[in-house]
PDB file of N, CA and C in Angstrom:
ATOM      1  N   UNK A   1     -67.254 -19.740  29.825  1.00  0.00           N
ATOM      2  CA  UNK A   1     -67.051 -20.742  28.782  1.00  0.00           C
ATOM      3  C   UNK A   1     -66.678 -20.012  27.495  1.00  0.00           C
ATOM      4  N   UNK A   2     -65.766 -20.871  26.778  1.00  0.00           N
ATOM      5  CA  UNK A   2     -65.161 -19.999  25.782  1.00  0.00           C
ATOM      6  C   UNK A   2     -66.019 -20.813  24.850  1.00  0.00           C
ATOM      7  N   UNK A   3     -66.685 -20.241  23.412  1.00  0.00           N
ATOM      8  CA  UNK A   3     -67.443 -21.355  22.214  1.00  0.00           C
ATOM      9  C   UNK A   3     -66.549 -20.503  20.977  1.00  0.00           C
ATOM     10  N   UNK A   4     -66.451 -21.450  20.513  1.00  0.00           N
ATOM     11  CA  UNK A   4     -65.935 -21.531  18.838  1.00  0.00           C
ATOM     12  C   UNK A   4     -67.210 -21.058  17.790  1.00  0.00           C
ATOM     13  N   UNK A   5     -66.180 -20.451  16.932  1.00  0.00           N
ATOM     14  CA  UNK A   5     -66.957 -19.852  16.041  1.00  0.00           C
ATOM     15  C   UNK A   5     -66.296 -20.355  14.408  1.00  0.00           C
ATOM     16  N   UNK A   6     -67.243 -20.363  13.259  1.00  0.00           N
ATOM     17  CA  UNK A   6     -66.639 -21.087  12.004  1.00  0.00           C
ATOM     18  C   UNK A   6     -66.703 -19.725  11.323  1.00  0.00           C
ATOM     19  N   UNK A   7     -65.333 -18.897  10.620  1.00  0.00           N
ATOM     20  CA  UNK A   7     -65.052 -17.600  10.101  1.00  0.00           C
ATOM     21  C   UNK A   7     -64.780 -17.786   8.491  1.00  0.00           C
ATOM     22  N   UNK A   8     -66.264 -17.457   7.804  1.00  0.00           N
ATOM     23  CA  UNK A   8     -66.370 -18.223   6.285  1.00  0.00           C
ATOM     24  C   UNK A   8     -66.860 -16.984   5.308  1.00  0.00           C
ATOM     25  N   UNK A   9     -66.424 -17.213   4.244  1.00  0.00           N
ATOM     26  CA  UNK A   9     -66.780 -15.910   3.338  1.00  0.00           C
ATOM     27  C   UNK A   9     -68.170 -15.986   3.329  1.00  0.00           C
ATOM     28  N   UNK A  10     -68.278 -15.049   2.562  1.00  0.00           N
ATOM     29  CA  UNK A  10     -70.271 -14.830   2.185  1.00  0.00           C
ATOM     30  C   UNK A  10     -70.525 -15.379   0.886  1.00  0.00           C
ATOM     31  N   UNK A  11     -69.431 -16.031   0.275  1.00  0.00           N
ATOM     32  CA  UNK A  11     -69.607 -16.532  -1.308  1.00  0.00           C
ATOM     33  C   UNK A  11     -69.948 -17.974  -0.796  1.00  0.00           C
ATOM     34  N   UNK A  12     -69.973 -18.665   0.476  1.00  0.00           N
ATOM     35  CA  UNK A  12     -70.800 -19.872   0.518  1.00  0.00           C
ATOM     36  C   UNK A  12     -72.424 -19.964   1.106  1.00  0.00           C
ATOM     37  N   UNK A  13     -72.788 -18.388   0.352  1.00  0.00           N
ATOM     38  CA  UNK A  13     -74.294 -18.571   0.149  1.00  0.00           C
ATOM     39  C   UNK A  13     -74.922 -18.076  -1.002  1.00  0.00           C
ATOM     40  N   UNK A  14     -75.972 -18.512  -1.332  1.00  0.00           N
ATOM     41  CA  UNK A  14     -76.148 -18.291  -2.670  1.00  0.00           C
ATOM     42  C   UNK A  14     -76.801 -16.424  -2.376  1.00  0.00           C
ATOM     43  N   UNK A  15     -77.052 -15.433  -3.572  1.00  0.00           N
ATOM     44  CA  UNK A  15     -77.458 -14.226  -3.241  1.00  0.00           C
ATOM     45  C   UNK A  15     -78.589 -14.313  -2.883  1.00  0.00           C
ATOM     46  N   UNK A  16     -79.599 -15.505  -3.493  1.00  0.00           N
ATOM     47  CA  UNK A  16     -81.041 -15.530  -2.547  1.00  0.00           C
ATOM     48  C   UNK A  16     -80.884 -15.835  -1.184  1.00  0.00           C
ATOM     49  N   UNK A  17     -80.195 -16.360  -0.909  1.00  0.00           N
ATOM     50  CA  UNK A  17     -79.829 -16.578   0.836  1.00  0.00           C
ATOM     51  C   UNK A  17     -79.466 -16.085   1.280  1.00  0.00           C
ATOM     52  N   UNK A  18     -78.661 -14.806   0.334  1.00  0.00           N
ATOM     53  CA  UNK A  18     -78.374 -13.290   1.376  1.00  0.00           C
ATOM     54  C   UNK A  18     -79.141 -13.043   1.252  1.00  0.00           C
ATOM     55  N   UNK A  19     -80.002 -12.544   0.625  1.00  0.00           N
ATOM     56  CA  UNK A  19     -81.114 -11.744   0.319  1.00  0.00           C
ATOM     57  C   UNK A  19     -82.289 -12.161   1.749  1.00  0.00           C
ATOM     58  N   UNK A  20     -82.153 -13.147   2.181  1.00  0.00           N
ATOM     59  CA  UNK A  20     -83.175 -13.815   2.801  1.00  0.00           C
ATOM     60  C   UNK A  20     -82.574 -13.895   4.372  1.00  0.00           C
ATOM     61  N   UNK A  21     -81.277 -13.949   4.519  1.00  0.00           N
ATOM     62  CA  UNK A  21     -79.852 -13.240   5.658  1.00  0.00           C
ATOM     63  C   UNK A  21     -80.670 -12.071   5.842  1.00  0.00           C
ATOM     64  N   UNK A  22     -80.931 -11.032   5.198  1.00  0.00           N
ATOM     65  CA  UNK A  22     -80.707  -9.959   5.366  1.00  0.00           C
ATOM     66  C   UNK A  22     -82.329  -9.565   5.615  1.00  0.00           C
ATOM     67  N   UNK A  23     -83.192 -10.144   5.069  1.00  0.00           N
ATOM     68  CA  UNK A  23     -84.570  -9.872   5.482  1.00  0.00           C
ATOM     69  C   UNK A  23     -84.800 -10.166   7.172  1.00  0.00           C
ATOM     70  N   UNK A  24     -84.241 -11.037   7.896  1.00  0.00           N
ATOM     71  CA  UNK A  24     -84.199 -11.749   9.124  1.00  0.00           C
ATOM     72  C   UNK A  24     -84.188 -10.631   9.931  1.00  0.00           C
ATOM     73  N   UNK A  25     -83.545  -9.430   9.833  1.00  0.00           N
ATOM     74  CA  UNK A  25     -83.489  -8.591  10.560  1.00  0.00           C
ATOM     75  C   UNK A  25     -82.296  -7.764  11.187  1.00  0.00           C
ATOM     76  N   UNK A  26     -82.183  -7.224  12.610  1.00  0.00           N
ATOM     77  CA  UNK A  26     -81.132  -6.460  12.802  1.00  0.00           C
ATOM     78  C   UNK A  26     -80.234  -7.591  14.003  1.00  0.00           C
ATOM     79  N   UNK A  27     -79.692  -7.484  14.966  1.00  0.00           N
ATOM     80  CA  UNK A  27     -78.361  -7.588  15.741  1.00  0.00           C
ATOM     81  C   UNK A  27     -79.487  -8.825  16.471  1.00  0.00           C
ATOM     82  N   UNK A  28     -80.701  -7.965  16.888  1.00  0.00           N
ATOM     83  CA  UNK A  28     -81.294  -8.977  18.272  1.00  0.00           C
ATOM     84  C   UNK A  28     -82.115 -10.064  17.538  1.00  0.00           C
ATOM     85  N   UNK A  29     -82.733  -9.837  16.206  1.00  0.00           N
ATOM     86  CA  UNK A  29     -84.078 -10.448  15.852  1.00  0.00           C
ATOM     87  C   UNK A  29     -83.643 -11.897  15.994  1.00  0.00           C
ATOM     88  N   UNK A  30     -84.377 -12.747  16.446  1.00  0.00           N
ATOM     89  CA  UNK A  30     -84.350 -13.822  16.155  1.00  0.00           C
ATOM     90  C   UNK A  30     -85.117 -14.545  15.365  1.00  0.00           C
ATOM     91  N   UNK A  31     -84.834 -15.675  14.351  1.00  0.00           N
ATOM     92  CA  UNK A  31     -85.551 -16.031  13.295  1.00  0.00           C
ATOM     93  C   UNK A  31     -87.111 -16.921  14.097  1.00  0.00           C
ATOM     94  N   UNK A  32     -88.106 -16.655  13.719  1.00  0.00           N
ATOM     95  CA  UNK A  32     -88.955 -17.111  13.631  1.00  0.00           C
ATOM     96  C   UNK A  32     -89.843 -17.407  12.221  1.00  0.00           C
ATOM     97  N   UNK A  33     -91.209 -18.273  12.830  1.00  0.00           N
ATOM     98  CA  UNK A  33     -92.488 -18.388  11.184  1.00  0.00           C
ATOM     99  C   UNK A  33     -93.552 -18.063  12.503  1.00  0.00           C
ATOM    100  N   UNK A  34     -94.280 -17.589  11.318  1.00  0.00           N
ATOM    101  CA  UNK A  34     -95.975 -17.175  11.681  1.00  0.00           C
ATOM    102  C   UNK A  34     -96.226 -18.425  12.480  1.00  0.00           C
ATOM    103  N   UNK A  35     -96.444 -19.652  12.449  1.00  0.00           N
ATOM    104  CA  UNK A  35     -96.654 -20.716  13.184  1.00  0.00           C
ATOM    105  C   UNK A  35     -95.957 -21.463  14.561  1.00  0.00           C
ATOM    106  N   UNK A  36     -94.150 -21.173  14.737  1.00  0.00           N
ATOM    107  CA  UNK A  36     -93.703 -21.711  15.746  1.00  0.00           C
ATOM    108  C   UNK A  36     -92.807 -20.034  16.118  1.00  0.00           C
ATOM    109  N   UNK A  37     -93.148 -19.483  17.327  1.00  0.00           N
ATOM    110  CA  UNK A  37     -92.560 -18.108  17.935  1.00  0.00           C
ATOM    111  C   UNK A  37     -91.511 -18.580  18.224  1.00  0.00           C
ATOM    112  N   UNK A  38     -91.084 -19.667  19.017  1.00  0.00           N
ATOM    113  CA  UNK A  38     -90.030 -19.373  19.305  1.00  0.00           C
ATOM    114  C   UNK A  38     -88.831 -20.115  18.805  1.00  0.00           C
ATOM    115  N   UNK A  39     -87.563 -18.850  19.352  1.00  0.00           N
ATOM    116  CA  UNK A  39     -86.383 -18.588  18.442  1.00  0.00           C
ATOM    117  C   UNK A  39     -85.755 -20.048  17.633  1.00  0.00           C
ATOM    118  N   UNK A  40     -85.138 -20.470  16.346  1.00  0.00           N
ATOM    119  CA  UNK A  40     -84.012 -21.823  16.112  1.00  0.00           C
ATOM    120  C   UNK A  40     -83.242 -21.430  16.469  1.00  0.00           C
ATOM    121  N   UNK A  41     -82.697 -19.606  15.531  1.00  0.00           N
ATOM    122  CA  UNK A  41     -81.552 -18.944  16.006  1.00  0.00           C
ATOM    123  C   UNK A  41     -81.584 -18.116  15.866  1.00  0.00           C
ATOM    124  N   UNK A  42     -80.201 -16.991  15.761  1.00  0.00           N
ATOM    125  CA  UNK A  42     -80.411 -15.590  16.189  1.00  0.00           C
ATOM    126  C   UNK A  42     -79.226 -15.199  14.887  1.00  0.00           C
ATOM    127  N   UNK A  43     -79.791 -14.309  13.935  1.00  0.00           N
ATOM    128  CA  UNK A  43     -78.949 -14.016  13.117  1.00  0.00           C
ATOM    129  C   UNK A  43     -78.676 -12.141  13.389  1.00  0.00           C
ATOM    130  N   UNK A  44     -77.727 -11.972  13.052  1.00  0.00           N
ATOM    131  CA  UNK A  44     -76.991 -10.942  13.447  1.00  0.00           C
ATOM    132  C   UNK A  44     -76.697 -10.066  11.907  1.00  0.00           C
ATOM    133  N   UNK A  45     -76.760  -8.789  11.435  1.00  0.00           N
ATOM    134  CA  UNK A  45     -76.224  -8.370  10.409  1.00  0.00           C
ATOM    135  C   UNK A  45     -75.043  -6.838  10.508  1.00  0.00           C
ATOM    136  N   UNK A  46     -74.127  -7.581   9.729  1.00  0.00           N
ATOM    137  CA  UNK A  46     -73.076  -6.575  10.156  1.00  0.00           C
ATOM    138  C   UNK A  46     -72.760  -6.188   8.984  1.00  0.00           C
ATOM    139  N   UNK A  47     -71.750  -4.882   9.261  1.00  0.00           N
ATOM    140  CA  UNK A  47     -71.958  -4.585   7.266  1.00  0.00           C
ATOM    141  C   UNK A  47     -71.431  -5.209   6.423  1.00  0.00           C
ATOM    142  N   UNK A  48     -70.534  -6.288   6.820  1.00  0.00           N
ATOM    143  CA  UNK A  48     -70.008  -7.421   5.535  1.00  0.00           C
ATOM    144  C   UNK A  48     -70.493  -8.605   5.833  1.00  0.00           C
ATOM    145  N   UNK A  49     -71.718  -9.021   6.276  1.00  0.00           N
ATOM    146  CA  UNK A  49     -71.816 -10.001   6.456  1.00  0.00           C
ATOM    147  C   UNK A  49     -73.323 -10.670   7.298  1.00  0.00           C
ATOM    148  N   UNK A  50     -73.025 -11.925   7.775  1.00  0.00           N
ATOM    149  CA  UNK A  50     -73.871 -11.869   9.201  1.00  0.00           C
ATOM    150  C   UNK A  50     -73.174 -12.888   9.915  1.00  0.00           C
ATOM    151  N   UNK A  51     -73.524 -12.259  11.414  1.00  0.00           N
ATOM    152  CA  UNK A  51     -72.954 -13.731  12.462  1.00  0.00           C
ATOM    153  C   UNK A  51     -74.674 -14.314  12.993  1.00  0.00           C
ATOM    154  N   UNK A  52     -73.951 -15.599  12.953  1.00  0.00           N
ATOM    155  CA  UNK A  52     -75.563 -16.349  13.552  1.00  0.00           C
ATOM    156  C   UNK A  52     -75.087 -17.206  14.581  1.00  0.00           C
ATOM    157  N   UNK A  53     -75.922 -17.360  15.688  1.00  0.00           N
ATOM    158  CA  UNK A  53     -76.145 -18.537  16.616  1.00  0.00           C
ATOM    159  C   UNK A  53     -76.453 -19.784  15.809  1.00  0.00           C
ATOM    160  N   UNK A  54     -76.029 -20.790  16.043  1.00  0.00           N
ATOM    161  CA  UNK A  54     -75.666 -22.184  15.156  1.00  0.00           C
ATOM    162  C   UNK A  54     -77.169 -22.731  16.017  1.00  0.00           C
ATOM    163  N   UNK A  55     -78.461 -22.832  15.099  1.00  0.00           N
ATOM    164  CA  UNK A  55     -79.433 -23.736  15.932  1.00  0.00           C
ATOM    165  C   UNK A  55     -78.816 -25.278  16.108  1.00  0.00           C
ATOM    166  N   UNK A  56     -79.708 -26.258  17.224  1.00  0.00           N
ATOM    167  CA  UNK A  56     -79.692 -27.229  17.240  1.00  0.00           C
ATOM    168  C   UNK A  56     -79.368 -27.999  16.378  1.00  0.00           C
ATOM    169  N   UNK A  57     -78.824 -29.433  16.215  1.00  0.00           N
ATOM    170  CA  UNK A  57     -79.306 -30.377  15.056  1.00  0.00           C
ATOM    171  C   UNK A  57     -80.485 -30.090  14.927  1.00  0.00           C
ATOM    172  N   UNK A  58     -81.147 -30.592  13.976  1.00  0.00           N
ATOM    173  CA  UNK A  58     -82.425 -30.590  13.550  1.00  0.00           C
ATOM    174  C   UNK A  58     -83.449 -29.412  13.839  1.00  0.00           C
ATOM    175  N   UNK A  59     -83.133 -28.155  14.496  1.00  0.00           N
ATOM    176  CA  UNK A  59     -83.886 -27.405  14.883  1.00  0.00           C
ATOM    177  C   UNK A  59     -84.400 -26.522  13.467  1.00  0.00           C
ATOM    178  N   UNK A  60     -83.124 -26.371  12.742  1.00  0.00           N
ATOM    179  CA  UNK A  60     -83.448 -25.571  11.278  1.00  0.00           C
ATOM    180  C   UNK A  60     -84.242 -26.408  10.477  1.00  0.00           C
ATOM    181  N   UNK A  61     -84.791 -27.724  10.570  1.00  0.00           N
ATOM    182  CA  UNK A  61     -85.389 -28.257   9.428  1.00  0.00           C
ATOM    183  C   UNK A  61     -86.941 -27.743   9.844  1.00  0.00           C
ATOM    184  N   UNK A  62     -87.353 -27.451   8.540  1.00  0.00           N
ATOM    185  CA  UNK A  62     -88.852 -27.339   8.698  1.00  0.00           C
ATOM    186  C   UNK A  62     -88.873 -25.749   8.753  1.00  0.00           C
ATOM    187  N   UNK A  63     -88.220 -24.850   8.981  1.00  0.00           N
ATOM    188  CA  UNK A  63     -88.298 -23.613   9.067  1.00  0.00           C
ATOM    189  C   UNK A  63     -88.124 -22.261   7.709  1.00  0.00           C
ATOM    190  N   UNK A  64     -88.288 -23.315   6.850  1.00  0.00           N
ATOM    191  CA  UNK A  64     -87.890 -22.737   5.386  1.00  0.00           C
ATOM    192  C   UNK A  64     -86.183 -21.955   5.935  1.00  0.00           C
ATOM    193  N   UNK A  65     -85.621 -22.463   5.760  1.00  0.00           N
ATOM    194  CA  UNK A  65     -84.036 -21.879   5.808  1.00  0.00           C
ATOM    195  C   UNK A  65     -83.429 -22.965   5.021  1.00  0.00           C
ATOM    196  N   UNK A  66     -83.179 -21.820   3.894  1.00  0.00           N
ATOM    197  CA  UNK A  66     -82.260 -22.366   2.692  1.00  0.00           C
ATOM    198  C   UNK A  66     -81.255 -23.325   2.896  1.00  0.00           C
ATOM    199  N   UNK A  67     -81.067 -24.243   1.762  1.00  0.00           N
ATOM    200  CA  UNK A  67     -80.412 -25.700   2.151  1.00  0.00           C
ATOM    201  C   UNK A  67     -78.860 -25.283   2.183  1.00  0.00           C
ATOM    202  N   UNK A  68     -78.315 -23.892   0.982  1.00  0.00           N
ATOM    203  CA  UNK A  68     -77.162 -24.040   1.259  1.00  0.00           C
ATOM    204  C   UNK A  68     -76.796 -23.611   2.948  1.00  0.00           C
ATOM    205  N   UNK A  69     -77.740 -22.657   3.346  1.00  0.00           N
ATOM    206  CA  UNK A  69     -77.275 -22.332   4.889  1.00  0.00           C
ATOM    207  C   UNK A  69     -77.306 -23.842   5.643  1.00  0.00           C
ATOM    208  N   UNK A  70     -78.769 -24.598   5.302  1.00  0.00           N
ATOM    209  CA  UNK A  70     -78.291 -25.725   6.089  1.00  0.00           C
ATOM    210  C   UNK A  70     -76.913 -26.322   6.200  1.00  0.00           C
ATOM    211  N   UNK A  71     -76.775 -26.301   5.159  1.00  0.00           N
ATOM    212  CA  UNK A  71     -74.850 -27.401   4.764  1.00  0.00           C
ATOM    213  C   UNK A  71     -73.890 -26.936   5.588  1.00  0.00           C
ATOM    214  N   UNK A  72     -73.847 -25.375   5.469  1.00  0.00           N
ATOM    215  CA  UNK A  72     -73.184 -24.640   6.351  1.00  0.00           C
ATOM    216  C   UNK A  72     -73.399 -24.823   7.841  1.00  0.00           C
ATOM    217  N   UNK A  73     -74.464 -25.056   7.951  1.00  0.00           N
ATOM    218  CA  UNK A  73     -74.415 -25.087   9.454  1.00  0.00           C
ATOM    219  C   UNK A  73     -74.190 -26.632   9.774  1.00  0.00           C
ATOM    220  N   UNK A  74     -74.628 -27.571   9.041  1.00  0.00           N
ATOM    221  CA  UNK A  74     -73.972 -28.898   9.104  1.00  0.00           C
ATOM    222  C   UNK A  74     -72.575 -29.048   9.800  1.00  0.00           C
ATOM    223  N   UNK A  75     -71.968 -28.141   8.296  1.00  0.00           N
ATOM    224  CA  UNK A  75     -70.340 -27.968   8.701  1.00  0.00           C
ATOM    225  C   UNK A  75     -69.540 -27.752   9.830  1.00  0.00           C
ATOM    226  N   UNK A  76     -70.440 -26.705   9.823  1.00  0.00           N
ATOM    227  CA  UNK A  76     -69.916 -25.900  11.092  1.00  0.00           C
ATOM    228  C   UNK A  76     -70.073 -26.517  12.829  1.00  0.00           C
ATOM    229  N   UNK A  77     -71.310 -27.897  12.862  1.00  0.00           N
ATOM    230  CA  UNK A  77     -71.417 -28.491  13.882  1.00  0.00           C
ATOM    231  C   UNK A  77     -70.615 -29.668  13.916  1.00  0.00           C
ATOM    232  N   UNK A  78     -70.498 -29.844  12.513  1.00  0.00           N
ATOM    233  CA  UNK A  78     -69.450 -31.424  13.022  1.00  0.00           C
ATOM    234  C   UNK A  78     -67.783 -31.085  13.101  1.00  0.00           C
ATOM    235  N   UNK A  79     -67.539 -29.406  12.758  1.00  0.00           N
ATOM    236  CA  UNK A  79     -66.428 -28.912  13.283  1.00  0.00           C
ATOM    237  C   UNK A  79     -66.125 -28.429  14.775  1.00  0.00           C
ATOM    238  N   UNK A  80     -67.354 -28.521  15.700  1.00  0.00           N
ATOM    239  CA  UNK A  80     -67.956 -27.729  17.075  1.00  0.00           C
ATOM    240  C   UNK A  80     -68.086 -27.100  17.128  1.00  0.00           C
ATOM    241  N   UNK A  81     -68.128 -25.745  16.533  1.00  0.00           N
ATOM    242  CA  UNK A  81     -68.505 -24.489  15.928  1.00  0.00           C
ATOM    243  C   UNK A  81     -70.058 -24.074  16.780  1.00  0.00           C
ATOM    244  N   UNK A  82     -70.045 -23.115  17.771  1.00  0.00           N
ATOM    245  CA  UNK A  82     -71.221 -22.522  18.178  1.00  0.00           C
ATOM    246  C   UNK A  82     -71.849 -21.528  17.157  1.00  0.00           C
ATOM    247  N   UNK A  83     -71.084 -20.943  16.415  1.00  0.00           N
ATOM    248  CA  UNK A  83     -71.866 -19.889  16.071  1.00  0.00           C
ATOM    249  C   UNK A  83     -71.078 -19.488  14.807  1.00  0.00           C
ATOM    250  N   UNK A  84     -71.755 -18.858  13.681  1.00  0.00           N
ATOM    251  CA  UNK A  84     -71.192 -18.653  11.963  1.00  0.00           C
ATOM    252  C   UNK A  84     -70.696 -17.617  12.135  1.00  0.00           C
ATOM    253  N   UNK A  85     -69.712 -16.836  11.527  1.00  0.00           N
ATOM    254  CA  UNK A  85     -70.016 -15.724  11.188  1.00  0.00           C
ATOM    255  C   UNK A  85     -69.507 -15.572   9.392  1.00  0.00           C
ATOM    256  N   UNK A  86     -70.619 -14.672   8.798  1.00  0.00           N
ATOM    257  CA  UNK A  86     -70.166 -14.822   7.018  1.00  0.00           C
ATOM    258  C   UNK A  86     -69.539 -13.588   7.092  1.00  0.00           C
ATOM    259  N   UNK A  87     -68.302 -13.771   6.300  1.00  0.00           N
ATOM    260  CA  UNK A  87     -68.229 -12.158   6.133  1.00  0.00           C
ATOM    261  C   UNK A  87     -66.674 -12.175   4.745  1.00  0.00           C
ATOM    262  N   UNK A  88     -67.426 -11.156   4.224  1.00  0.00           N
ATOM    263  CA  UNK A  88     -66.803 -10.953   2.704  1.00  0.00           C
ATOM    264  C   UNK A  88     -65.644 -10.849   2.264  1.00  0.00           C
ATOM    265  N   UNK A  89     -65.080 -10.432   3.387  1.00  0.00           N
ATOM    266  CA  UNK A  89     -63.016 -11.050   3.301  1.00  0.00           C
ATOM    267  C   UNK A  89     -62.714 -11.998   3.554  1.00  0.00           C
ATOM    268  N   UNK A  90     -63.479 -12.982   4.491  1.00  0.00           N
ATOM    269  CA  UNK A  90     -63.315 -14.453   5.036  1.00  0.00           C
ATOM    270  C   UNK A  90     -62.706 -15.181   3.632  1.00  0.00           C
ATOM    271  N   UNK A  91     -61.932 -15.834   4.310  1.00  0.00           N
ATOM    272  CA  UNK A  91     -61.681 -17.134   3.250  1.00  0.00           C
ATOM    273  C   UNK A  91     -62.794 -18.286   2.926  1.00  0.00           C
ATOM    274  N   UNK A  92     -62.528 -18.266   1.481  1.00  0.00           N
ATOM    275  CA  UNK A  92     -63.782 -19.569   1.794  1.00  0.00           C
ATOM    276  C   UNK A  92     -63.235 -21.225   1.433  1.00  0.00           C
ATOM    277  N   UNK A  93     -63.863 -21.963   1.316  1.00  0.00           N
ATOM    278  CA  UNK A  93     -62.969 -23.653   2.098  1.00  0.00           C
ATOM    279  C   UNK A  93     -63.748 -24.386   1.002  1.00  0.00           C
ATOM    280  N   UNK A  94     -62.914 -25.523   0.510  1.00  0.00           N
ATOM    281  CA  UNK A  94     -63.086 -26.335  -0.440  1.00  0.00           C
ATOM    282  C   UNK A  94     -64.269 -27.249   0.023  1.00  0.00           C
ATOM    283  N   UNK A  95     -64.381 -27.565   0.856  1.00  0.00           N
ATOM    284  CA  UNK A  95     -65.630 -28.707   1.626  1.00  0.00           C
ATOM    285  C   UNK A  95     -66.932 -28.066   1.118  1.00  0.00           C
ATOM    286  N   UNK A  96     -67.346 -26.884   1.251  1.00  0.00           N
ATOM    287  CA  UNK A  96     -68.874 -26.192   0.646  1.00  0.00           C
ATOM    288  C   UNK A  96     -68.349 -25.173  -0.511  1.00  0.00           C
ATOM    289  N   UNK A  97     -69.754 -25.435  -0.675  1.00  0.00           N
ATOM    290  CA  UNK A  97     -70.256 -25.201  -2.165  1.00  0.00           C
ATOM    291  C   UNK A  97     -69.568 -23.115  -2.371  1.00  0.00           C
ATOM    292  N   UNK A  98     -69.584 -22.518  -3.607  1.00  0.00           N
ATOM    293  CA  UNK A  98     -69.296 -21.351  -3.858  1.00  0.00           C
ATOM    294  C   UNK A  98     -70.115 -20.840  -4.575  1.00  0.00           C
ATOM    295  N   UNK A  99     -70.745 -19.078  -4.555  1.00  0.00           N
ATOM    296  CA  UNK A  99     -71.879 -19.013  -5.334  1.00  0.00           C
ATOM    297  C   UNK A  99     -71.160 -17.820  -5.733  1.00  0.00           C
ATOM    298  N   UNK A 100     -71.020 -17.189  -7.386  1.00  0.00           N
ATOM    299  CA  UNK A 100     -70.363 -16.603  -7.619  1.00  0.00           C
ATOM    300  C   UNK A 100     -71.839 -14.742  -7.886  1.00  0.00           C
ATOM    301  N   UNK A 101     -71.616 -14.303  -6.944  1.00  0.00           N
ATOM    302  CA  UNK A 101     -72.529 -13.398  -6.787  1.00  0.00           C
ATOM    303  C   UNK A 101     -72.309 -11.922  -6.027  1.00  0.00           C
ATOM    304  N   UNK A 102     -71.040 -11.887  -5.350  1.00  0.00           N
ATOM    305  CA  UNK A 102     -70.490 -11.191  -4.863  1.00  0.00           C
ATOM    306  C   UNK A 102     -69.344  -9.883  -5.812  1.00  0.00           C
TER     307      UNK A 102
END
């Protein structure tokens, strides 16, 4: 099976949400909380960026994950988009928001 991927700059997150991208971990970690182990999704960090596994609808709510990532991943599901990837040459798209921090 072939899945689609949504290819978006890193300026449609704010720097606390990189900052918080980048705490998540390395290639395998998957995001978890002290309270529910298992995985929403699986964020990935590469050196310009990160690619993530697109959780469920509704799987990211409740997991403290920042609202602009929510929007983004909104986006990215009602485009069919399996999976994000941010990255700092990407173009970025009039539909979401821009955080000038880069």
């Amino acid at each position: 099976m072939i899945k689609s991927f949504l290819d978006l700059s890193t300026a449609h997150v704010s720097k606390a949400t990189a900052d918080w991208l980048d705490a998540q971990g390395g290639l395998a970690a998957a995001y978890r909380t002290d309270t529910d182990r298992a995985p929403a999704f699986t964020i990935g960090s590469t050196p310009y960026g990160w690619f993530i596994s697109l959780p469920a609808a509704g799987a990211d709510q409740g997991r403290g994950v920042p609202e602009d990532l929510r929007k983004v991943f909104d986006y990215a599901r009602r485009h069919n988009a399996f999976y994000v990837l941010f990255d700092q040459a990407a173009d970025s798209i009039d539909d979401l928001e821009t955080f000038e921090w880069i």
